[in-house]
Protein backbone atom coordinates (compact mmCIF):
# COMPACT_ATOMS: atom_id res chain seq x y z
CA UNK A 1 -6.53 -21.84 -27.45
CA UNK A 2 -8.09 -21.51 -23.66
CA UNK A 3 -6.35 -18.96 -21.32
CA UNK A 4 -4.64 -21.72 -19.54
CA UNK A 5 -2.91 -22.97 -22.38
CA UNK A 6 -2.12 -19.60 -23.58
CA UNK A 7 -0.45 -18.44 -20.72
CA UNK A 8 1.82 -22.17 -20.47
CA UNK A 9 3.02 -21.71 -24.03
CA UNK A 10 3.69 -18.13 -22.71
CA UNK A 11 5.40 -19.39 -19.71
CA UNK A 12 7.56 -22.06 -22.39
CA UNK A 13 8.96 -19.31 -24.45
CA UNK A 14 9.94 -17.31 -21.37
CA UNK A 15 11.86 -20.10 -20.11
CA UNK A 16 13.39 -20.92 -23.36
CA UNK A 17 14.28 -17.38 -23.85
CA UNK A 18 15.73 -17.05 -20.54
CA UNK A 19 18.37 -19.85 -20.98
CA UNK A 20 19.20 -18.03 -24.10
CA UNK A 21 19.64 -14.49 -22.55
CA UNK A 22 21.62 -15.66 -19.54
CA UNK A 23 24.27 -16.41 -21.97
CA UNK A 24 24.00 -12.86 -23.97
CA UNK A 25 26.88 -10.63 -23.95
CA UNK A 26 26.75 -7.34 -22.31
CA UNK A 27 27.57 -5.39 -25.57
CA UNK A 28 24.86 -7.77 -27.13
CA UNK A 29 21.95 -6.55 -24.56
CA UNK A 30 23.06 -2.64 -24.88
CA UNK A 31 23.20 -3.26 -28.55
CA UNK A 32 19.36 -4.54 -27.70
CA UNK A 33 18.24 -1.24 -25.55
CA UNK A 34 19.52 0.98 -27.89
CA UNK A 35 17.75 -0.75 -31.03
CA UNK A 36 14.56 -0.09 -28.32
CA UNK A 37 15.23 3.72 -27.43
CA UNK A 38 15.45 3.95 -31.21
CA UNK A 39 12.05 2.61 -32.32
CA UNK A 40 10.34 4.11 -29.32
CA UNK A 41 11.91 7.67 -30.90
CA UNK A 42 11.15 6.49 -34.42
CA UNK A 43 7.14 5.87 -33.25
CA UNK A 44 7.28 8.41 -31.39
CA UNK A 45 3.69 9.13 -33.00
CA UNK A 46 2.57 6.24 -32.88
CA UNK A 47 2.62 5.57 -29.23
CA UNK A 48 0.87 8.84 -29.08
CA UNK A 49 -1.62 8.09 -31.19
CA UNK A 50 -2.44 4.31 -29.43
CA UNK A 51 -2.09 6.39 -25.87
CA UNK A 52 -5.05 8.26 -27.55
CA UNK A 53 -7.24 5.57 -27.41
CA UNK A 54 -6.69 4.80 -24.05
CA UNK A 55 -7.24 7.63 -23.29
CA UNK A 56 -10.46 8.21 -24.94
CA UNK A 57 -11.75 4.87 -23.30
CA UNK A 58 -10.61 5.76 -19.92
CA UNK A 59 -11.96 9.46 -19.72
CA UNK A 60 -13.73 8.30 -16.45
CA UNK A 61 -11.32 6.80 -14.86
CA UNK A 62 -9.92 7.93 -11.61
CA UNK A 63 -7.67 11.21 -11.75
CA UNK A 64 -5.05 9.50 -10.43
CA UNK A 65 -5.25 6.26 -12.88
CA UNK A 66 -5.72 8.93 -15.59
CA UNK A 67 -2.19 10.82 -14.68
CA UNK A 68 -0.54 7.27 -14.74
CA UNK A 69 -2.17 6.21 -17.99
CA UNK A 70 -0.75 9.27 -19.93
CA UNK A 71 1.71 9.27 -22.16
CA UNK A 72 3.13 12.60 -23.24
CA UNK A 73 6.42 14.24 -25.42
CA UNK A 74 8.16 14.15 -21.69
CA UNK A 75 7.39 11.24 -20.87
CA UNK A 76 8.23 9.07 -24.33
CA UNK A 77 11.42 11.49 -23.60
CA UNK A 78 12.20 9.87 -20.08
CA UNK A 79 11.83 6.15 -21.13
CA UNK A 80 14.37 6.74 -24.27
CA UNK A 81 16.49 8.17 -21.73
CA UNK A 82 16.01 5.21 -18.84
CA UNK A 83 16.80 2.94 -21.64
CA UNK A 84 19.94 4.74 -22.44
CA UNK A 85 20.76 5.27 -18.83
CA UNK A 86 20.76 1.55 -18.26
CA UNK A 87 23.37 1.14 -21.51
CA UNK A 88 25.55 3.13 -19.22
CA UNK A 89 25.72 1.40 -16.37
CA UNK A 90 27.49 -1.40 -15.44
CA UNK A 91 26.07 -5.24 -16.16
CA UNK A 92 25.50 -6.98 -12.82
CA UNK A 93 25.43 -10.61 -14.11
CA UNK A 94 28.63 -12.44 -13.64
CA UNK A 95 29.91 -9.78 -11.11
CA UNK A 96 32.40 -11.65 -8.63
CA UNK A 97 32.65 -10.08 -5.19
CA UNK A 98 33.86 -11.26 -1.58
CA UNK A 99 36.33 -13.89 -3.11
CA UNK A 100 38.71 -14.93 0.13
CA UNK A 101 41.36 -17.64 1.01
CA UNK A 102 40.12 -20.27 3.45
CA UNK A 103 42.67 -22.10 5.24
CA UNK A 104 41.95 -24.86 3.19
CA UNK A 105 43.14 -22.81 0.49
CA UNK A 106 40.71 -22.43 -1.60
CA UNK A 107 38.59 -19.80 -2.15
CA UNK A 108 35.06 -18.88 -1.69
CA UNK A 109 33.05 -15.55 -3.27
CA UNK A 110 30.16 -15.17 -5.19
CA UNK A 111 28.67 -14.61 -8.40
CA UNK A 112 25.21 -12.52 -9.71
CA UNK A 113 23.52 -14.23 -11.82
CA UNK A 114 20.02 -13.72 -12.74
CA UNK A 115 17.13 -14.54 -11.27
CA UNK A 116 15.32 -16.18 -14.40
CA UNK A 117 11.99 -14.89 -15.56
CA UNK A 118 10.01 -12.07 -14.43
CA UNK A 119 6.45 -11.50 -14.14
CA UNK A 120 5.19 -7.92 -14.25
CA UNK A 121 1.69 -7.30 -13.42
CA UNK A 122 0.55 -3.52 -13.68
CA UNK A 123 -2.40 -1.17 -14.26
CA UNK A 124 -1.88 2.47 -16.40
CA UNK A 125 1.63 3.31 -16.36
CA UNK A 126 2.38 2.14 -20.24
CA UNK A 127 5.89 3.58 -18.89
CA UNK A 128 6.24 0.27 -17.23
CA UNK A 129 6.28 -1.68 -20.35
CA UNK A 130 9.38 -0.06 -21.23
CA UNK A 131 11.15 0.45 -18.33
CA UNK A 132 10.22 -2.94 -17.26
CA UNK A 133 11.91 -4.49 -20.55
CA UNK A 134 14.93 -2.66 -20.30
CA UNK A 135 15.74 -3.94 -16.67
CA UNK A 136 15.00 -7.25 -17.10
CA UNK A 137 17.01 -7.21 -20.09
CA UNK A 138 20.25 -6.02 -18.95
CA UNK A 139 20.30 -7.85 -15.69
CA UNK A 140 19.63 -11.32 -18.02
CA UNK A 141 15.71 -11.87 -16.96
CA UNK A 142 13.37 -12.92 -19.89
CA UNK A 143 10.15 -10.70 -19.02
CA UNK A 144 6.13 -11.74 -19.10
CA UNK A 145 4.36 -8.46 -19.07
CA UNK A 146 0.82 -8.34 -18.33
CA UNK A 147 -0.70 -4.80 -18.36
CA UNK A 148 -3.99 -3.52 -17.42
CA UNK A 149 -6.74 -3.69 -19.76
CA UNK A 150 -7.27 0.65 -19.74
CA UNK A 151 -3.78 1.07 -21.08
CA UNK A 152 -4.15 -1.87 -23.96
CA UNK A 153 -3.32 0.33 -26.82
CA UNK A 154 -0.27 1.50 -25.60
CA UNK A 155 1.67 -1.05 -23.99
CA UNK A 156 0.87 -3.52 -27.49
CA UNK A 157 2.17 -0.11 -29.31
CA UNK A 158 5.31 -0.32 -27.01
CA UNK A 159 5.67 -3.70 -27.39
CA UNK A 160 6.41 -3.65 -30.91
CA UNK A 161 9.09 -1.13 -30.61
CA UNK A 162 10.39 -3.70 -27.90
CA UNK A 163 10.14 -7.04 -29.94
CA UNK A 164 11.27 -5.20 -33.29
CA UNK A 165 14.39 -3.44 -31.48
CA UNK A 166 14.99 -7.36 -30.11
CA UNK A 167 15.13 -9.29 -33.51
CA UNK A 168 17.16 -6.16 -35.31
CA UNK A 169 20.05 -7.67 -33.27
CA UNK A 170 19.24 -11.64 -33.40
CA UNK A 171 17.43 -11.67 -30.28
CA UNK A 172 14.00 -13.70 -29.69
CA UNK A 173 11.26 -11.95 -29.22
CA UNK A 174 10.00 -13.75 -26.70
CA UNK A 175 12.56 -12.68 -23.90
CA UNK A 176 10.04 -9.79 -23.28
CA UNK A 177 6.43 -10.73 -24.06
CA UNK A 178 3.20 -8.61 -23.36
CA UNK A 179 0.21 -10.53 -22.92
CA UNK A 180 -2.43 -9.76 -25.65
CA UNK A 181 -5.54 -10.61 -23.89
CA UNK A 182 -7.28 -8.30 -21.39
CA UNK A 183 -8.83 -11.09 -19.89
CA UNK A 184 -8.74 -10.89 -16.22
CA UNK A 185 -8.01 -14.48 -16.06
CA UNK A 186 -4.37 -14.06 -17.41
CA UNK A 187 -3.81 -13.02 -14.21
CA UNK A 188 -4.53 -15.73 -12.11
CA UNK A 189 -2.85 -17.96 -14.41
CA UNK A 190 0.51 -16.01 -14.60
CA UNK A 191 0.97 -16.27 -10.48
CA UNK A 192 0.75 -19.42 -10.34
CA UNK A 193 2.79 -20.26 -13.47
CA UNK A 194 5.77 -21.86 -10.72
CA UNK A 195 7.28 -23.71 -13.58
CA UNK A 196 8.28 -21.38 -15.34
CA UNK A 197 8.22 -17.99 -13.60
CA UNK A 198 10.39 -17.11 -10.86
CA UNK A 199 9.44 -13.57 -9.09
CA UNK A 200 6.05 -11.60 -9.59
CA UNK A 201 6.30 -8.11 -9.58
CA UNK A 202 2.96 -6.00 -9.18
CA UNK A 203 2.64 -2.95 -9.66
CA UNK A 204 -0.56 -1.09 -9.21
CA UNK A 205 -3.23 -0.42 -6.55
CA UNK A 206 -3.84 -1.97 -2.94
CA UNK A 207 -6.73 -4.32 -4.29
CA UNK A 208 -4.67 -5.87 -6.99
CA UNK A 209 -1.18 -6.41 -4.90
CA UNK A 210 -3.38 -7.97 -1.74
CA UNK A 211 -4.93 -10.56 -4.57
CA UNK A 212 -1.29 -11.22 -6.05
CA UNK A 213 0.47 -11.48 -2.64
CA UNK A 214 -3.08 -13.59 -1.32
CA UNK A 215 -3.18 -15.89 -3.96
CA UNK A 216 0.65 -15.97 -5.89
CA UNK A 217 2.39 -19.54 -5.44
CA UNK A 218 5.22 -17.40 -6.77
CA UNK A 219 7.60 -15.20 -4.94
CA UNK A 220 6.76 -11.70 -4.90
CA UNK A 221 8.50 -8.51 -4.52
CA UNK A 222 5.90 -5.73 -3.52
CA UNK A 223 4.66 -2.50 -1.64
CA UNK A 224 1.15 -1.79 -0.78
CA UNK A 225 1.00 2.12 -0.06
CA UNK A 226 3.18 4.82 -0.03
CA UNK A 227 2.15 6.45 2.86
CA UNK A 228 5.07 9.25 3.27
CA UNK A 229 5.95 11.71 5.63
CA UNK A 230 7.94 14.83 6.11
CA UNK A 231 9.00 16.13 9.09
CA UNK A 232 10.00 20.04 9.54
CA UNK A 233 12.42 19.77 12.51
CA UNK A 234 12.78 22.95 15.12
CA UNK A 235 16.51 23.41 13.71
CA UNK A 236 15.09 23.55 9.81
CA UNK A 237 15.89 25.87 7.29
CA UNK A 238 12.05 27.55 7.01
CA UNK A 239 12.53 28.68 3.38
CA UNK A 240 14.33 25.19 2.29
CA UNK A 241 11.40 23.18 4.48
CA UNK A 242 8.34 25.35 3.05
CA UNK A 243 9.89 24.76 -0.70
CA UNK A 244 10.65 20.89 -0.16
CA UNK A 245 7.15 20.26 2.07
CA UNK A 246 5.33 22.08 -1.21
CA UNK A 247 7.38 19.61 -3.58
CA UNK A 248 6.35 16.57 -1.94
CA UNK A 249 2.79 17.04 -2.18
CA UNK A 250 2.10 19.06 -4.96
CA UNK A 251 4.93 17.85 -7.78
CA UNK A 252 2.41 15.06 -8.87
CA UNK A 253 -0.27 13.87 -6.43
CA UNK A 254 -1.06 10.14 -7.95
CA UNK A 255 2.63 8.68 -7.29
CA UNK A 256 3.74 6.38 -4.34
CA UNK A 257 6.38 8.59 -3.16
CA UNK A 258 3.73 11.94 -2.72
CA UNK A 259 3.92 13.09 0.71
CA UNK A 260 0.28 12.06 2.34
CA UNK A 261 1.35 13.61 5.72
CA UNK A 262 3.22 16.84 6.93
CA UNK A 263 4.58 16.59 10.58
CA UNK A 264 5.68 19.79 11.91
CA UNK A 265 7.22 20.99 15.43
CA UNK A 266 4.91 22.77 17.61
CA UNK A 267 7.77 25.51 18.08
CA UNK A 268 8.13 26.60 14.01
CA UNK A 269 4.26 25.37 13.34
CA UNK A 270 2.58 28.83 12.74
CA UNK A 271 5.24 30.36 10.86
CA UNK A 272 5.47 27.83 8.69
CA UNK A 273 1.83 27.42 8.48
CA UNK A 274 1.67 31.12 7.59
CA UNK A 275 3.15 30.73 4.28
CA UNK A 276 2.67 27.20 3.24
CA UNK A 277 -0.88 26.96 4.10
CA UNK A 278 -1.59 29.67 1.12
CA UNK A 279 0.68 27.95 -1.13
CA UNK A 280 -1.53 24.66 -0.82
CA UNK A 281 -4.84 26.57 -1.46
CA UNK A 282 -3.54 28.33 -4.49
CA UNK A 283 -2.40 24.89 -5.71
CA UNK A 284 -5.72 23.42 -4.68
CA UNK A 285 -4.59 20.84 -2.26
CA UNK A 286 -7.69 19.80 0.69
CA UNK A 287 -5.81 20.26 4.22
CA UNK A 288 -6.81 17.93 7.03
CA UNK A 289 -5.31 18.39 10.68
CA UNK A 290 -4.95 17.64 13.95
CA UNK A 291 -6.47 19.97 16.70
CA UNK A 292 -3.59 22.10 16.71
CA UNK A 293 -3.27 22.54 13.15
CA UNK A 294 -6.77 23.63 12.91
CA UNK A 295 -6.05 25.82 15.73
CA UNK A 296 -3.18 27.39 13.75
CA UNK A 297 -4.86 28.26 10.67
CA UNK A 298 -8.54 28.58 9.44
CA UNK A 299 -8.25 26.70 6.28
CA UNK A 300 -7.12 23.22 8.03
CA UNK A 301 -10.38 20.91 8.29
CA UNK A 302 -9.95 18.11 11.12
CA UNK A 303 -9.00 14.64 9.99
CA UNK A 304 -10.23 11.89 11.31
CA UNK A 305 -8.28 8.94 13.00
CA UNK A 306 -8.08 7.48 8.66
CA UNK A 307 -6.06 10.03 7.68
CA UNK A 308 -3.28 9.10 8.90
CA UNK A 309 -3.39 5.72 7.03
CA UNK A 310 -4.42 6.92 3.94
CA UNK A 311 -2.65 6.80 0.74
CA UNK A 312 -4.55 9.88 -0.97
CA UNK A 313 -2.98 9.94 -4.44
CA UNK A 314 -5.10 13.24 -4.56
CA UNK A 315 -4.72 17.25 -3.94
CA UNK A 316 -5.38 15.79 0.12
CA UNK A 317 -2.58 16.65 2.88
CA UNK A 318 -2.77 14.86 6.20
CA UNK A 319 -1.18 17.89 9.09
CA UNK A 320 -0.14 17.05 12.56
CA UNK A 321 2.20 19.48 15.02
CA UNK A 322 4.23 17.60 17.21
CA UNK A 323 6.16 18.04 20.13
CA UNK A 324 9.30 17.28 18.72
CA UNK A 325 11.92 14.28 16.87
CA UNK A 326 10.47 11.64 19.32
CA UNK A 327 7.13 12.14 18.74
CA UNK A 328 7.56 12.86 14.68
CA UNK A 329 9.65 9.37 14.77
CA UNK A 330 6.81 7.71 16.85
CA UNK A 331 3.75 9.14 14.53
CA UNK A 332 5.91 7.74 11.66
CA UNK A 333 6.09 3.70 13.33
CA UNK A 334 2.84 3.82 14.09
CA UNK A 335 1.46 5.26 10.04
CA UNK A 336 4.21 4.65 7.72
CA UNK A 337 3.70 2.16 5.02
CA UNK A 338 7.85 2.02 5.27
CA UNK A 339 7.86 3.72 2.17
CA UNK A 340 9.81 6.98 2.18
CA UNK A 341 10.16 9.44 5.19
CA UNK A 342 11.69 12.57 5.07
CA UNK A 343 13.15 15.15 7.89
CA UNK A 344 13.99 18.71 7.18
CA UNK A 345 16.71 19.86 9.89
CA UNK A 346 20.04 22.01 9.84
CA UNK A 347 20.73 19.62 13.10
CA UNK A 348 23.24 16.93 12.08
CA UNK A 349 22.54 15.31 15.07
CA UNK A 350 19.05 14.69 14.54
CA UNK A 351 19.47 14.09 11.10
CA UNK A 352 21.26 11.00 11.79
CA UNK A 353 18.91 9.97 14.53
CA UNK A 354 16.35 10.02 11.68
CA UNK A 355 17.72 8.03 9.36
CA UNK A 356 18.91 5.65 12.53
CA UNK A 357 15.53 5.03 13.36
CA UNK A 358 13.13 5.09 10.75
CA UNK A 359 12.59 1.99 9.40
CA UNK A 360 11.44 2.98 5.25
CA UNK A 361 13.14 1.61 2.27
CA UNK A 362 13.68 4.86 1.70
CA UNK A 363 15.08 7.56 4.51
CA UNK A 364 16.08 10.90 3.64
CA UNK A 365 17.38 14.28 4.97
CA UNK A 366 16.71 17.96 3.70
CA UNK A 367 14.89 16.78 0.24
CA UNK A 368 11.79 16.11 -1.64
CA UNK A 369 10.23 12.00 -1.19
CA UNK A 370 9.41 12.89 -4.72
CA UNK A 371 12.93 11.60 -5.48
CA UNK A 372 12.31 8.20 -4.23
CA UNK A 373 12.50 6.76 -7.48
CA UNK A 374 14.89 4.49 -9.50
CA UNK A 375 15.41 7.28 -12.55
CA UNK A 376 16.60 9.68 -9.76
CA UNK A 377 18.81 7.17 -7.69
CA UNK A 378 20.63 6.46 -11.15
CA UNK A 379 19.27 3.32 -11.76
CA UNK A 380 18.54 4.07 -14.91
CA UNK A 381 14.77 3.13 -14.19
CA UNK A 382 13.06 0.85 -11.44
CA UNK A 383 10.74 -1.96 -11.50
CA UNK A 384 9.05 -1.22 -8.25
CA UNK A 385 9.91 -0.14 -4.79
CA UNK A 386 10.06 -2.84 -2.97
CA UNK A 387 9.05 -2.46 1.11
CA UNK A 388 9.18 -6.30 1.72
CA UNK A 389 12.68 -6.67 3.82
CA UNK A 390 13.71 -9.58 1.38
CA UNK A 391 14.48 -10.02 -1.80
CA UNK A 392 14.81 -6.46 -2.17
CA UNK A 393 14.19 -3.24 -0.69
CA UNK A 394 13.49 0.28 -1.97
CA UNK A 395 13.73 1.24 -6.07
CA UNK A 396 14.21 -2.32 -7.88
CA UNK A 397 17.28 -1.86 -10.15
CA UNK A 398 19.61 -4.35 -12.18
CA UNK A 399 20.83 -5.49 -8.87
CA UNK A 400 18.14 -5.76 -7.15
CA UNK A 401 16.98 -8.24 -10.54
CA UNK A 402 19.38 -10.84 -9.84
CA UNK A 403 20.54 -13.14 -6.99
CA UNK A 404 23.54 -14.70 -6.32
CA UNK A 405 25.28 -17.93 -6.02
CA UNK A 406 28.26 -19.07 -4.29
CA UNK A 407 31.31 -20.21 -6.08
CA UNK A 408 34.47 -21.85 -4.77
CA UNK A 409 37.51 -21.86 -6.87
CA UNK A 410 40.28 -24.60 -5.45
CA UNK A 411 43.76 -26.19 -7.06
CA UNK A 412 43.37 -29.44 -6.54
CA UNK A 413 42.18 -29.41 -2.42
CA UNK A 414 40.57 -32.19 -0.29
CA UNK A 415 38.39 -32.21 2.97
CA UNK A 416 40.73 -34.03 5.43
């Protein structure tokens, strides 16, 4: 069987499945997740052991592919526990909202229903595979899964856990399927599976979601960088900015909500440059600034006019000293990937002027960007963040998984 034909009888099942799933009781699709948080904890070992291999393959990959491609006690800990979180929370599917009398009498609301199938395309991140499954399969999606060829091993190894927790309930295994080939081809295929597939999801670096969004004849939901910034306001709490501005950079450095660029007011610069400055070096993080940044403190090499477009996903900080919330809000239009921005004020005022005026999926006030991220919004996981304005926006929950349709309930009413 060719790749072509592969990926159709793929695209067939999903379909199939679909129909089957959009019918599924709630308690029948927790039922599912749990029988999936329990083989995941059962292999536990396993999915160790295959992560191994990837591992061993991949030793030169890029530090921050490497990071994603790991698989560790915490982290077989924290897809268990997305799984469980989504048991938890309510089922979006069938949800009626905005029902209202017309004067004609009847009445008009709608319903969530889902959106079909899902296509998933992703590189490291074997977390995906789970947390991908799970979502899909409480908000009624079937799920094609295609992940990158360095994390093989593990995503087949979760995949079992996945497929075996499915059947143990009288579920079809094909409502979440991994792609077994590696073949870059499946790729290409999969986006322009229209038939069958109804959203592509990638998830990965720049070059592969430009080739997805270039070449899809799919609708996609996507971001390209996560180019975030935090601001340290005049009226900020020094001690609460210093801890949060360390967070955001040096928490992980290979994730899409890292902070790539501190902004700080010219006013508070150099005593908050006098502490956090040495807190990056011990932590080993490269500081690049603007002229008065490098003014400020020795250890701050000039960046160039790149820097402050760059996605790092590395121990790199971009540092400019502004004049003030204008300026900080006008360095942030002109940079931001619309990702997640961040201000760190005691000034209510300004606060809300921030979060007026930035225009990120994600806007936030006195906190790390490092929470921008479906787990921590109580999502119980996220496909994505999303920073297209349409379908969805921000983490990609169960909600954000399904559409809706309108529905109009009448007793017996004609159009005069």
């Amino acid at each position: 069987m060719n790749i072509q034909e592969y990926m159709r009888k793929i695209g067939i099942q999903a379909r199939s499945s679909a129909q089957i799933l959009a019918k599924t009781k709630t308690g029948v699709k927790n039922k599912a997740l749990e029988a999936i948080a329990q083989q995941l904890e059962q292999h536990h070992n396993r999915l160790l052991e295959a992560n191994a291999k990837d591992l061993e393959a991949g030793k030169n990959l890029a530090s921050a592919l490497r990071d994603r491609l790991v698989l560790n006690d915490a982290r077989i800990a924290n897809m268990i526990e997305g799984l469980r979180q989504m048991i938890a929370l309510p089922d979006p599917v069938g949800a009626i909202t905005d029902l209202k009398y017309q004067p004609s009498g009847i009445q008009v609301g709608k319903m969530r229903v889902p959106l079909g199938v899902v296509g998933i395309i992703y590189e490291s991140r074997p977390n995906v595979t789970a947390d991908a499954a799970g979502l899909c399969l409480k908000s009624g999606n079937a799920t094609i899964l295609r992940g990158g060829s360095e994390a093989i091993h593990s995503n087949q190894a979760i995949a079992q856990c996945i497929q075996t927790g499915l059947e143990s309930v009288g579920l079809p295994k094909s409502l979440i399927q991994v792609i077994e080939t590696t073949d870059r081809a499946a790729v290409g295929e999969l986006i322009r599976l229209s038939q069958y597939v109804d959203v592509i999801i990638p998830r990965g670096g720049k070059g592969l979601i430009e080739r997805i969004t270039q070449e899809a004849r799919i609708p996609v939901i996507k971001h390209l960088d996560g180019i975030c910034h935090t601001y340290i306001d005049e009226k900020a709490d020094i001690d609460k900015a210093i801890a949060i501005a360390y967070n955001a950079k040096t928490q992980r450095y290979g994730t899409c909500n890292t902070m790539e660029t501190l902004l700080i007011e010219q006013n508070i610069a150099a005593h908050v440059l006098e502490t956090l400055v040495d807190k990056y070096k011990t932590a080993g993080v490269e500081l690049r600034g603007c002229h008065n940044a490098c003014h400020l403190n020795a250890n701050i090499i000039p960046a160039t006019a790149e820097d402050w477009d760059t996605e790092y996903l590395a121990p790199i900080l971009s540092i400019r000293i502004v004049t003030g919330l204008d300026e900080a809000i006008e360095h942030i239009r002109l940079h931001s990937s619309q990702h997640t921005d961040a201000i760190i004020t005691e000034d209510w005022s300004r606060a809300m002027r921030f979060l007026n005026e930035v225009d990120s999926s994600s806007v936030m006030v006195n906190t790390s960007t490092r929470f921008a991220d479906g787990f921590e919004y109580g999502l119980g996981a996220e496909i994505g963040i999303s920073t297209d304005k349409l379908h969805a926006r921000g983490p990609v929950g169960l909600e954000g998984l399904t559409s809706q349709k309108y529905i109009v309930l009448g007793e017996g009413q004609i159009r005069q």
